[in-house]
C-alpha atoms as a PDB file:
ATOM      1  CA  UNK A   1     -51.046  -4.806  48.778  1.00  0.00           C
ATOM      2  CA  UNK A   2     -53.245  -5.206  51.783  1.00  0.00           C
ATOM      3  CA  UNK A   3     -56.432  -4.138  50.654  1.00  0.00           C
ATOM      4  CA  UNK A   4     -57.855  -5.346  54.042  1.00  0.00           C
ATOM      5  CA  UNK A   5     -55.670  -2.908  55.926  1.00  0.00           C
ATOM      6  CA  UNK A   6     -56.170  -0.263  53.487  1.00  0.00           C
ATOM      7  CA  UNK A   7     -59.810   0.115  54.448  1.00  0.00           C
ATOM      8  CA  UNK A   8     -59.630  -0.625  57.992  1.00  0.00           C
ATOM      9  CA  UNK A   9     -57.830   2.835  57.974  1.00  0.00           C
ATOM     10  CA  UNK A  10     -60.077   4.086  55.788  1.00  0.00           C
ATOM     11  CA  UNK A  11     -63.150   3.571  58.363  1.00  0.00           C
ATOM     12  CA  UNK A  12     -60.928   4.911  61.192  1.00  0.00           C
ATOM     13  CA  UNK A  13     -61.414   8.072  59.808  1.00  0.00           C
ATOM     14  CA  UNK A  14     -65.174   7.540  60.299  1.00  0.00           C
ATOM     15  CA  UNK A  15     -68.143   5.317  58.658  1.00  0.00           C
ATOM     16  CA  UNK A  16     -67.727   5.157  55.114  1.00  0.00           C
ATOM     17  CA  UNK A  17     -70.230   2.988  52.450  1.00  0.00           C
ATOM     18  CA  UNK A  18     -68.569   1.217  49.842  1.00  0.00           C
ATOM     19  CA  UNK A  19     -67.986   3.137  46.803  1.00  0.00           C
ATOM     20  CA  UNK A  20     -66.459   6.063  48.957  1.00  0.00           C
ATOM     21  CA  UNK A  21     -64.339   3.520  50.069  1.00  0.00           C
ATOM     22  CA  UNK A  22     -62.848   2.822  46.500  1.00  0.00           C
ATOM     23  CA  UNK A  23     -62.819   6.295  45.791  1.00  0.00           C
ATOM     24  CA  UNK A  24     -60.656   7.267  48.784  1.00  0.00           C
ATOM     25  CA  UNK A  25     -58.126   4.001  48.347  1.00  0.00           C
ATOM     26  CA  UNK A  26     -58.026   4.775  44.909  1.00  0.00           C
ATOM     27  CA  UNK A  27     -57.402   8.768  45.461  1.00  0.00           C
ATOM     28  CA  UNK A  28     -54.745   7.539  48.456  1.00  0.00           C
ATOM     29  CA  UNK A  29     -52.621   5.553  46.282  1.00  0.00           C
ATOM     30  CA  UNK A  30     -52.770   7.723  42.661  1.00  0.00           C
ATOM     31  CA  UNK A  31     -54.993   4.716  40.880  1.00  0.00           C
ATOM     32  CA  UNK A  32     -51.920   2.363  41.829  1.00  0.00           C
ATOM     33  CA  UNK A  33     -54.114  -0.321  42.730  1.00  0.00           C
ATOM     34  CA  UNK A  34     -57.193   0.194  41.171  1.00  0.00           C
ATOM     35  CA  UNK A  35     -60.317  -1.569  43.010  1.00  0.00           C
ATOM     36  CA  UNK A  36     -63.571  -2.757  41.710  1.00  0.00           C
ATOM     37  CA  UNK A  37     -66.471  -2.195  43.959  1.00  0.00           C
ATOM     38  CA  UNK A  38     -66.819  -6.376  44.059  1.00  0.00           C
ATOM     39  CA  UNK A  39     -63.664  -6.429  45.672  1.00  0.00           C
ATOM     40  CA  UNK A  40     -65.008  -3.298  48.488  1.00  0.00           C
ATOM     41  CA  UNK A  41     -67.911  -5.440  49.330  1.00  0.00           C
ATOM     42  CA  UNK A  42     -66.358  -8.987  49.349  1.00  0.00           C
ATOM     43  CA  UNK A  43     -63.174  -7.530  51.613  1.00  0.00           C
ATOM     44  CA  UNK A  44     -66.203  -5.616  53.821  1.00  0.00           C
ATOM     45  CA  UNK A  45     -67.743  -9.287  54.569  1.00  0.00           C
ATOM     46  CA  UNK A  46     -64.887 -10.775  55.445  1.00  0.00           C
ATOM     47  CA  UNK A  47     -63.994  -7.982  57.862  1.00  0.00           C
ATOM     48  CA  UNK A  48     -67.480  -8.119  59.462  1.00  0.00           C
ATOM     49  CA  UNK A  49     -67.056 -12.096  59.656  1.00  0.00           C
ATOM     50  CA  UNK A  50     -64.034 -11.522  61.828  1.00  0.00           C
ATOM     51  CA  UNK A  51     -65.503  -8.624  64.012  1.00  0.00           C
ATOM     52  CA  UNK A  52     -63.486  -5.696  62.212  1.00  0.00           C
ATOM     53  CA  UNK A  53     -66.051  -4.070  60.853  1.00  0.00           C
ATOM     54  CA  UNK A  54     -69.691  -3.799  61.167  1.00  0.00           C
ATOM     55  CA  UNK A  55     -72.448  -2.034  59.632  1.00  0.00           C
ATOM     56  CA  UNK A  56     -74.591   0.756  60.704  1.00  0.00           C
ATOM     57  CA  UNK A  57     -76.815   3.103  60.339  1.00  0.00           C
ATOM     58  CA  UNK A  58     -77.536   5.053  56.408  1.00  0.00           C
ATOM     59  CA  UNK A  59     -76.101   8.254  54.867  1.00  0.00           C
ATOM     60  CA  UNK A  60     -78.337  11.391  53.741  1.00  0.00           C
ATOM     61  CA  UNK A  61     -78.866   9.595  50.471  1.00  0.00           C
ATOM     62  CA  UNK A  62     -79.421   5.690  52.024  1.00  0.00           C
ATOM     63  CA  UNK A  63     -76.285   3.883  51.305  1.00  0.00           C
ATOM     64  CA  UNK A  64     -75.182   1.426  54.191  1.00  0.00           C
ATOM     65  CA  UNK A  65     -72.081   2.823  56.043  1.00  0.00           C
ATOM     66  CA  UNK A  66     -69.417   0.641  57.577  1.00  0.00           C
ATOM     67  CA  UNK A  67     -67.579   1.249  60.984  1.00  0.00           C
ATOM     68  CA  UNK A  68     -64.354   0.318  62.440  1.00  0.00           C
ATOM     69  CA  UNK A  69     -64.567  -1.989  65.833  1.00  0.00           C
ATOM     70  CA  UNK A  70     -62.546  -1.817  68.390  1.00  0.00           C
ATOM     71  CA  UNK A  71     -60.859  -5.542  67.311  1.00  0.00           C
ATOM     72  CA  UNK A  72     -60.677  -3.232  64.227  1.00  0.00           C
ATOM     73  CA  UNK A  73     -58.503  -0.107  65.834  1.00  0.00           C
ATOM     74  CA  UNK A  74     -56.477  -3.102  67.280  1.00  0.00           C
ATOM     75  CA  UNK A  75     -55.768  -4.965  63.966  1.00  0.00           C
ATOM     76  CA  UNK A  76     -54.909  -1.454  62.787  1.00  0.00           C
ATOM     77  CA  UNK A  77     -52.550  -0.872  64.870  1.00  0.00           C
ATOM     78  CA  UNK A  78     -50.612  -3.999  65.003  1.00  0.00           C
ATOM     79  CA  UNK A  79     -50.381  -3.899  61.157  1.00  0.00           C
ATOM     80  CA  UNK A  80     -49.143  -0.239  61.365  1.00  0.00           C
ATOM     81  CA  UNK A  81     -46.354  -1.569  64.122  1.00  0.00           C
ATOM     82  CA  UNK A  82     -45.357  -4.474  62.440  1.00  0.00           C
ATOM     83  CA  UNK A  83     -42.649  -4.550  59.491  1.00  0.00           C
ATOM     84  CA  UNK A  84     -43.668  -6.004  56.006  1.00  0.00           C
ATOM     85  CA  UNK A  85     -42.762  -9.437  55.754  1.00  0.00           C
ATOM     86  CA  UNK A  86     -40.185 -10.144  53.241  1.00  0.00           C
ATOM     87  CA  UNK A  87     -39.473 -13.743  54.046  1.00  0.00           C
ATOM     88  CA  UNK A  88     -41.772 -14.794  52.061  1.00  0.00           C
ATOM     89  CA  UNK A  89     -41.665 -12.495  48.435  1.00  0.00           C
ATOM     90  CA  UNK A  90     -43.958 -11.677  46.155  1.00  0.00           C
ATOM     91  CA  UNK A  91     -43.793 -13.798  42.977  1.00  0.00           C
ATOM     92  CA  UNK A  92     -42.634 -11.336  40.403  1.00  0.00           C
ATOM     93  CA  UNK A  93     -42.980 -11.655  36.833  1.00  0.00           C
ATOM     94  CA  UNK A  94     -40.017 -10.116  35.130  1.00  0.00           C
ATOM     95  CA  UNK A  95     -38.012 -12.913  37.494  1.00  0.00           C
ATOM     96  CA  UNK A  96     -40.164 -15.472  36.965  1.00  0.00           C
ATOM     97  CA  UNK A  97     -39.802 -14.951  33.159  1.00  0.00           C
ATOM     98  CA  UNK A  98     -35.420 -14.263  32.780  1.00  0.00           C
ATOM     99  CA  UNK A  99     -35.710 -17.526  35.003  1.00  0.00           C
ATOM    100  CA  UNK A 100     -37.587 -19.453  32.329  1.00  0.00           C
ATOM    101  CA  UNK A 101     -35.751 -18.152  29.460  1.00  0.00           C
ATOM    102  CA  UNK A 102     -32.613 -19.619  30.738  1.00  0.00           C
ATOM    103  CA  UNK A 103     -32.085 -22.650  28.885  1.00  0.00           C
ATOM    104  CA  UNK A 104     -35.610 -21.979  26.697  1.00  0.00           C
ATOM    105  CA  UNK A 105     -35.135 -23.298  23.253  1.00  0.00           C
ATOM    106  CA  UNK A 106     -34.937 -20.605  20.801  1.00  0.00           C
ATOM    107  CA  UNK A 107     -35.711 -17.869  23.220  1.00  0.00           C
ATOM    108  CA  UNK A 108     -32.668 -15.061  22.993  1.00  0.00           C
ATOM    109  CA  UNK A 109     -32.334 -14.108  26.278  1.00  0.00           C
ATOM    110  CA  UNK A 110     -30.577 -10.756  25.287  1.00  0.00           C
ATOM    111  CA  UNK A 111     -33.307  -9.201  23.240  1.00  0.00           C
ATOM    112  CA  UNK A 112     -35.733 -10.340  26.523  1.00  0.00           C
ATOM    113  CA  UNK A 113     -33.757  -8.474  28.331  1.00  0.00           C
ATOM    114  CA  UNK A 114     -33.200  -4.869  26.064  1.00  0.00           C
ATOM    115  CA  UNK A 115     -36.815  -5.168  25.470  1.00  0.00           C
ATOM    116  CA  UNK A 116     -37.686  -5.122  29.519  1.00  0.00           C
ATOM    117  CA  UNK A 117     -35.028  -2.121  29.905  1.00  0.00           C
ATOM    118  CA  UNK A 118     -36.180  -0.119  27.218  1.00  0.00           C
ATOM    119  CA  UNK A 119     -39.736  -0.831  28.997  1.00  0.00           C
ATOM    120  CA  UNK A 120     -38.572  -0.039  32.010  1.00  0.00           C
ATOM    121  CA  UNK A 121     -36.848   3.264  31.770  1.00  0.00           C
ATOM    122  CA  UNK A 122     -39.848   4.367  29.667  1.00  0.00           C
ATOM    123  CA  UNK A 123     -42.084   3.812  32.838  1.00  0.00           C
ATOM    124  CA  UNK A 124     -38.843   5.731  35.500  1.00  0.00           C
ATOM    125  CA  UNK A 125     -39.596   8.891  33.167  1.00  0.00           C
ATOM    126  CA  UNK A 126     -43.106   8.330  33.038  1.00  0.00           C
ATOM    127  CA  UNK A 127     -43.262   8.548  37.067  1.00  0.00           C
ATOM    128  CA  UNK A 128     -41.017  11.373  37.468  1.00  0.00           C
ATOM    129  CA  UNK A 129     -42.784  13.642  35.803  1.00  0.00           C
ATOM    130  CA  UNK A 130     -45.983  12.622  37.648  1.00  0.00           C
ATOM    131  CA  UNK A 131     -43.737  13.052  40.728  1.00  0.00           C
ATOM    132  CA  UNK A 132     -43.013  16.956  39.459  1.00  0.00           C
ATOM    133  CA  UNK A 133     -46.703  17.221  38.815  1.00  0.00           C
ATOM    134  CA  UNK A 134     -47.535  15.996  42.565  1.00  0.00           C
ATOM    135  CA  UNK A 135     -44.672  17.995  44.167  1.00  0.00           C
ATOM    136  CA  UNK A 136     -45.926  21.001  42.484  1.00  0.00           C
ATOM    137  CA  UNK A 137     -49.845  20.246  43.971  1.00  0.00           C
ATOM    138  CA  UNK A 138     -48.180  19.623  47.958  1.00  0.00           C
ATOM    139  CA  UNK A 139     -46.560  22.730  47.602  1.00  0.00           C
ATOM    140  CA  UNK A 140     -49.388  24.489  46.439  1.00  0.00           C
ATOM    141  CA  UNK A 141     -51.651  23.233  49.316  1.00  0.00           C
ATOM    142  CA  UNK A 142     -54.115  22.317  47.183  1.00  0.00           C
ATOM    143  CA  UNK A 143     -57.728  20.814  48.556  1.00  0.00           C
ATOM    144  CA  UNK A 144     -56.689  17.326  49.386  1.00  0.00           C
ATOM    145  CA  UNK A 145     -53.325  17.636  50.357  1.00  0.00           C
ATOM    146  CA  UNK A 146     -53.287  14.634  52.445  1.00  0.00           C
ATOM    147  CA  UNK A 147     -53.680  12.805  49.118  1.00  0.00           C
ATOM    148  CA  UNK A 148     -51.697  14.084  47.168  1.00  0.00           C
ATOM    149  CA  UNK A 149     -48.966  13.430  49.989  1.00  0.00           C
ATOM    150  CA  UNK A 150     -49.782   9.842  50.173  1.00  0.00           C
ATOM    151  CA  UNK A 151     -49.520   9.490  46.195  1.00  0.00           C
ATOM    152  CA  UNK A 152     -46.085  11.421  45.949  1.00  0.00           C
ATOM    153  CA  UNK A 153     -44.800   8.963  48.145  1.00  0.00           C
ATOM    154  CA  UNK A 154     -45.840   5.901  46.363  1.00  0.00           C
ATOM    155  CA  UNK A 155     -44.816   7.423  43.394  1.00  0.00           C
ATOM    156  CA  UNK A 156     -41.245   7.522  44.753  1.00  0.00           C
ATOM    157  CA  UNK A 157     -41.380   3.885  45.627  1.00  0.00           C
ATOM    158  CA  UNK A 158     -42.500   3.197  42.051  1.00  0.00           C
ATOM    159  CA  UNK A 159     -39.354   5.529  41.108  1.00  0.00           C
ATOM    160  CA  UNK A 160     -37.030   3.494  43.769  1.00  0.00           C
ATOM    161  CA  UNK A 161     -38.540   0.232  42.047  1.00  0.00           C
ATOM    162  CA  UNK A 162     -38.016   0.820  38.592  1.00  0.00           C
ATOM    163  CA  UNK A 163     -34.726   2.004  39.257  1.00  0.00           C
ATOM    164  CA  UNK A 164     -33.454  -1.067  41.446  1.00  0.00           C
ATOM    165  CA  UNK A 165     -34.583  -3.321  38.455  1.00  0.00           C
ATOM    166  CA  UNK A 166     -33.140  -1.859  35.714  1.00  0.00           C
ATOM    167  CA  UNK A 167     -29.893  -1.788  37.510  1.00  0.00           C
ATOM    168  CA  UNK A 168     -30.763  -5.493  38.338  1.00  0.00           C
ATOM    169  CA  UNK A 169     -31.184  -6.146  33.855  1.00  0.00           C
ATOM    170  CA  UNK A 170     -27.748  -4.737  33.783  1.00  0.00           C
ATOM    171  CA  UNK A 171     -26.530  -6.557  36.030  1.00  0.00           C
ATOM    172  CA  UNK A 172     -28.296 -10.132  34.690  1.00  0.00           C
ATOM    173  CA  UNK A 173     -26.541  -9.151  31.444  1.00  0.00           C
ATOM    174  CA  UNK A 174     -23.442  -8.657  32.523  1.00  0.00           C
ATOM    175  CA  UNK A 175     -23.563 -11.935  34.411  1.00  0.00           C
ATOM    176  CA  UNK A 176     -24.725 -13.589  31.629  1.00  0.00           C
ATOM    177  CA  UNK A 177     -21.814 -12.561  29.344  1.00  0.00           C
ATOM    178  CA  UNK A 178     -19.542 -13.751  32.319  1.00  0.00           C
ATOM    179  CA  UNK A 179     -21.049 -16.599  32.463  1.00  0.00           C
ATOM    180  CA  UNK A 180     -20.575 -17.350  28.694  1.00  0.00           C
ATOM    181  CA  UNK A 181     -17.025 -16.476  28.535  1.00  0.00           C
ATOM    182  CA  UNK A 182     -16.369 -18.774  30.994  1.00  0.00           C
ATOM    183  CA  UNK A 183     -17.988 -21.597  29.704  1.00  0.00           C
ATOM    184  CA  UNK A 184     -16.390 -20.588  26.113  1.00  0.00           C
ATOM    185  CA  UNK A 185     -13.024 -21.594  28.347  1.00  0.00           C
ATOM    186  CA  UNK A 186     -13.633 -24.523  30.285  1.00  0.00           C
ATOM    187  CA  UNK A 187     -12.253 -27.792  28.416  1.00  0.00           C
ATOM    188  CA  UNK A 188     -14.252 -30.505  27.152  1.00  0.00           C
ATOM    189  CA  UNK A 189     -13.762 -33.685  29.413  1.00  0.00           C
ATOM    190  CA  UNK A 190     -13.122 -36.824  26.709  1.00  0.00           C
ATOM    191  CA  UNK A 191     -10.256 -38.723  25.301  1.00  0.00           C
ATOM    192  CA  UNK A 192      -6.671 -37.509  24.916  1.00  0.00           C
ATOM    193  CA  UNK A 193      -6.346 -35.412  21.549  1.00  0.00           C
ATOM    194  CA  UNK A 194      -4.167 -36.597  18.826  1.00  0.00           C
ATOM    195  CA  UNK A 195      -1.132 -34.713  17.941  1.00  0.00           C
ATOM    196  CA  UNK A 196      -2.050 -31.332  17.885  1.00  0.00           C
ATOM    197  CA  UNK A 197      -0.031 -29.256  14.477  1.00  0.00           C
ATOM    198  CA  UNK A 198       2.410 -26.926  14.601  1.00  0.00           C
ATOM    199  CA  UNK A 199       1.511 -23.477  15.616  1.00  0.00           C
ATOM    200  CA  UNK A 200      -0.537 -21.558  12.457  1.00  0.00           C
ATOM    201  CA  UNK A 201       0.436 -17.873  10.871  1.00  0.00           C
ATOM    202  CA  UNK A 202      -1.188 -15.450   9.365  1.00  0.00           C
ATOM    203  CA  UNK A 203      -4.147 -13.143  10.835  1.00  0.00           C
ATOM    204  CA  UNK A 204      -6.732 -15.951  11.566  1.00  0.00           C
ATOM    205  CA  UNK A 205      -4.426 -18.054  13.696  1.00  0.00           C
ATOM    206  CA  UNK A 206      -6.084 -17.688  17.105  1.00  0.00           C
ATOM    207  CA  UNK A 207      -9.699 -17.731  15.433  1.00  0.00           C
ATOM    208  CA  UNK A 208      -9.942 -21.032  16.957  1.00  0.00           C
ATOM    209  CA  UNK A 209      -8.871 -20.452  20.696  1.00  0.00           C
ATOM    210  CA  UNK A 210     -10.279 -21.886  23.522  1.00  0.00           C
ATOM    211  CA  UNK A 211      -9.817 -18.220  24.742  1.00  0.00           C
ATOM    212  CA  UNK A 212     -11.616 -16.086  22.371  1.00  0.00           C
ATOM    213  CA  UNK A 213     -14.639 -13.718  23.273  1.00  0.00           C
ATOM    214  CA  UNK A 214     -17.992 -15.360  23.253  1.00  0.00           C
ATOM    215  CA  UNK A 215     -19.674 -13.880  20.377  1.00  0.00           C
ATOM    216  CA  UNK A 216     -23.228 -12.769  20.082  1.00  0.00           C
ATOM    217  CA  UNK A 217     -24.645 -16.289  19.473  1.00  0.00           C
ATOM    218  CA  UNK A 218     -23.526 -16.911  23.378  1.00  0.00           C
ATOM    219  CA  UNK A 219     -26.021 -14.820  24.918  1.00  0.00           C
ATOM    220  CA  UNK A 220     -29.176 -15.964  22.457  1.00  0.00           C
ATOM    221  CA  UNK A 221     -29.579 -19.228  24.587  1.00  0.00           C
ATOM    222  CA  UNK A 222     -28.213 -19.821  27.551  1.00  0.00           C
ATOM    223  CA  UNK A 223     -26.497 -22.034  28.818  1.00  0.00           C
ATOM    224  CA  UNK A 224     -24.154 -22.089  25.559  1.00  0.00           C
ATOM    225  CA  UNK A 225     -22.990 -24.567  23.456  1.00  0.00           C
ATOM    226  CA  UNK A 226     -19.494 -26.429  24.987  1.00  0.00           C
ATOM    227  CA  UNK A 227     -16.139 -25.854  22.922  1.00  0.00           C
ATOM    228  CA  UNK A 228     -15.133 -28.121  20.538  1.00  0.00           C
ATOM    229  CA  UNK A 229     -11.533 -29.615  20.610  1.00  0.00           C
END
């Protein structure tokens, strides 16, 4: 999140001092991203370092306002044109984490991942109905419509966001289970076996296959434990 950006468009609108300018990011984005008023000032100085910004003049009640330059409009501007780079991603947690728990003594992968789902579902419902709530205030034309317009659409790329990763947990189990049934059926490289016995009967005959389905145990750690001969 470019905070930077976020108040250089801010102060297009016209001076602002710095509270107002957490209020309004704050009120743009739904309390996404909240902001301290450290952060407002710090963010300010660098802007005014780098002939963005600059300060002027006081309000009715003598707070220092802030105004966009014109090296500001530009800066604006370009960031507006310009796509979000993705060549370089965020790190995210949730990956960072399945990543680690590969291989992680004692660390049952599975459970890491129902837990997450179950979290993450919780949090899809959670912004839907604030998305009914802020559909219902654009339609109504409530006082600060442009607000609420800017917070129904990050609320549908928090909806978008929670949906791609819980298809993406599905998916990691899935691959996981794959992955163990495979390695449940890849041979053990070592010496030539003995003479093998005659086939067994009865119902527990193929309890020892090199084929059978991983069981539970398969996904606790990963990767699992080879076959034995």
């Amino acid at each position: 999140m470019s905070i930077r950006h976020g108040l250089l468009a801010l102060l297009e609108r016209g001076p602002r001092y710095g509270s107002q300018l957490r209020t309004e990011f704050e009120s743009r984005t739904g309390q996404t991203w909240p902001l301290n008023v450290g952060q407002v000032y710090t963010t300010l100085n660098r802007l005014e370092r780098d002939g963005l910004v600059a300060q002027g003049g006081e309000d009715d009640a003598g707070h220092a306002l802030w105004t966009i330059t014109d090296g500001g409009r530009d800066e604006l501007s370009s960031w507006f044109a310009q796509p979000v780079d993705r060549t370089s991603p965020a790190r995210d947690e949730l990956a960072i984490k399945l990543a680690m728990a590969v291989g992680a003594p004692g660390v049952d992968i599975r459970a890491v991942i129902q837990s997450q789902r179950r979290h993450t579902v919780k949090a899809m419902q959670d912004y839907t109905r604030l998305k009914r709530q802020a559909i219902e205030a654009v339609e109504a034309r409530r006082s600060g419509e442009r607000d609420d317009v800017a917070w129904l659409l990050v609320l549908e790329q928090l909806i978008f966001q929670t949906e791609a990763e819980a298809r993406w947990l599905d998916h990691c189990e899935a691959r996981l289970i794959r992955l163990s049934a495979t390695a449940a059926k890849d041979p053990v490289p070592g010496p030539e076996p003995g003479p093998r016995p005659g086939p067994a009967s009865g119902p527990g005959a193929r309890a020892g296959s090199a084929h059978a389905a991983p069981s539970e145990a398969a996904l606790t750690a990963w990767p699992p434990a080879p076959p034995t001969r």
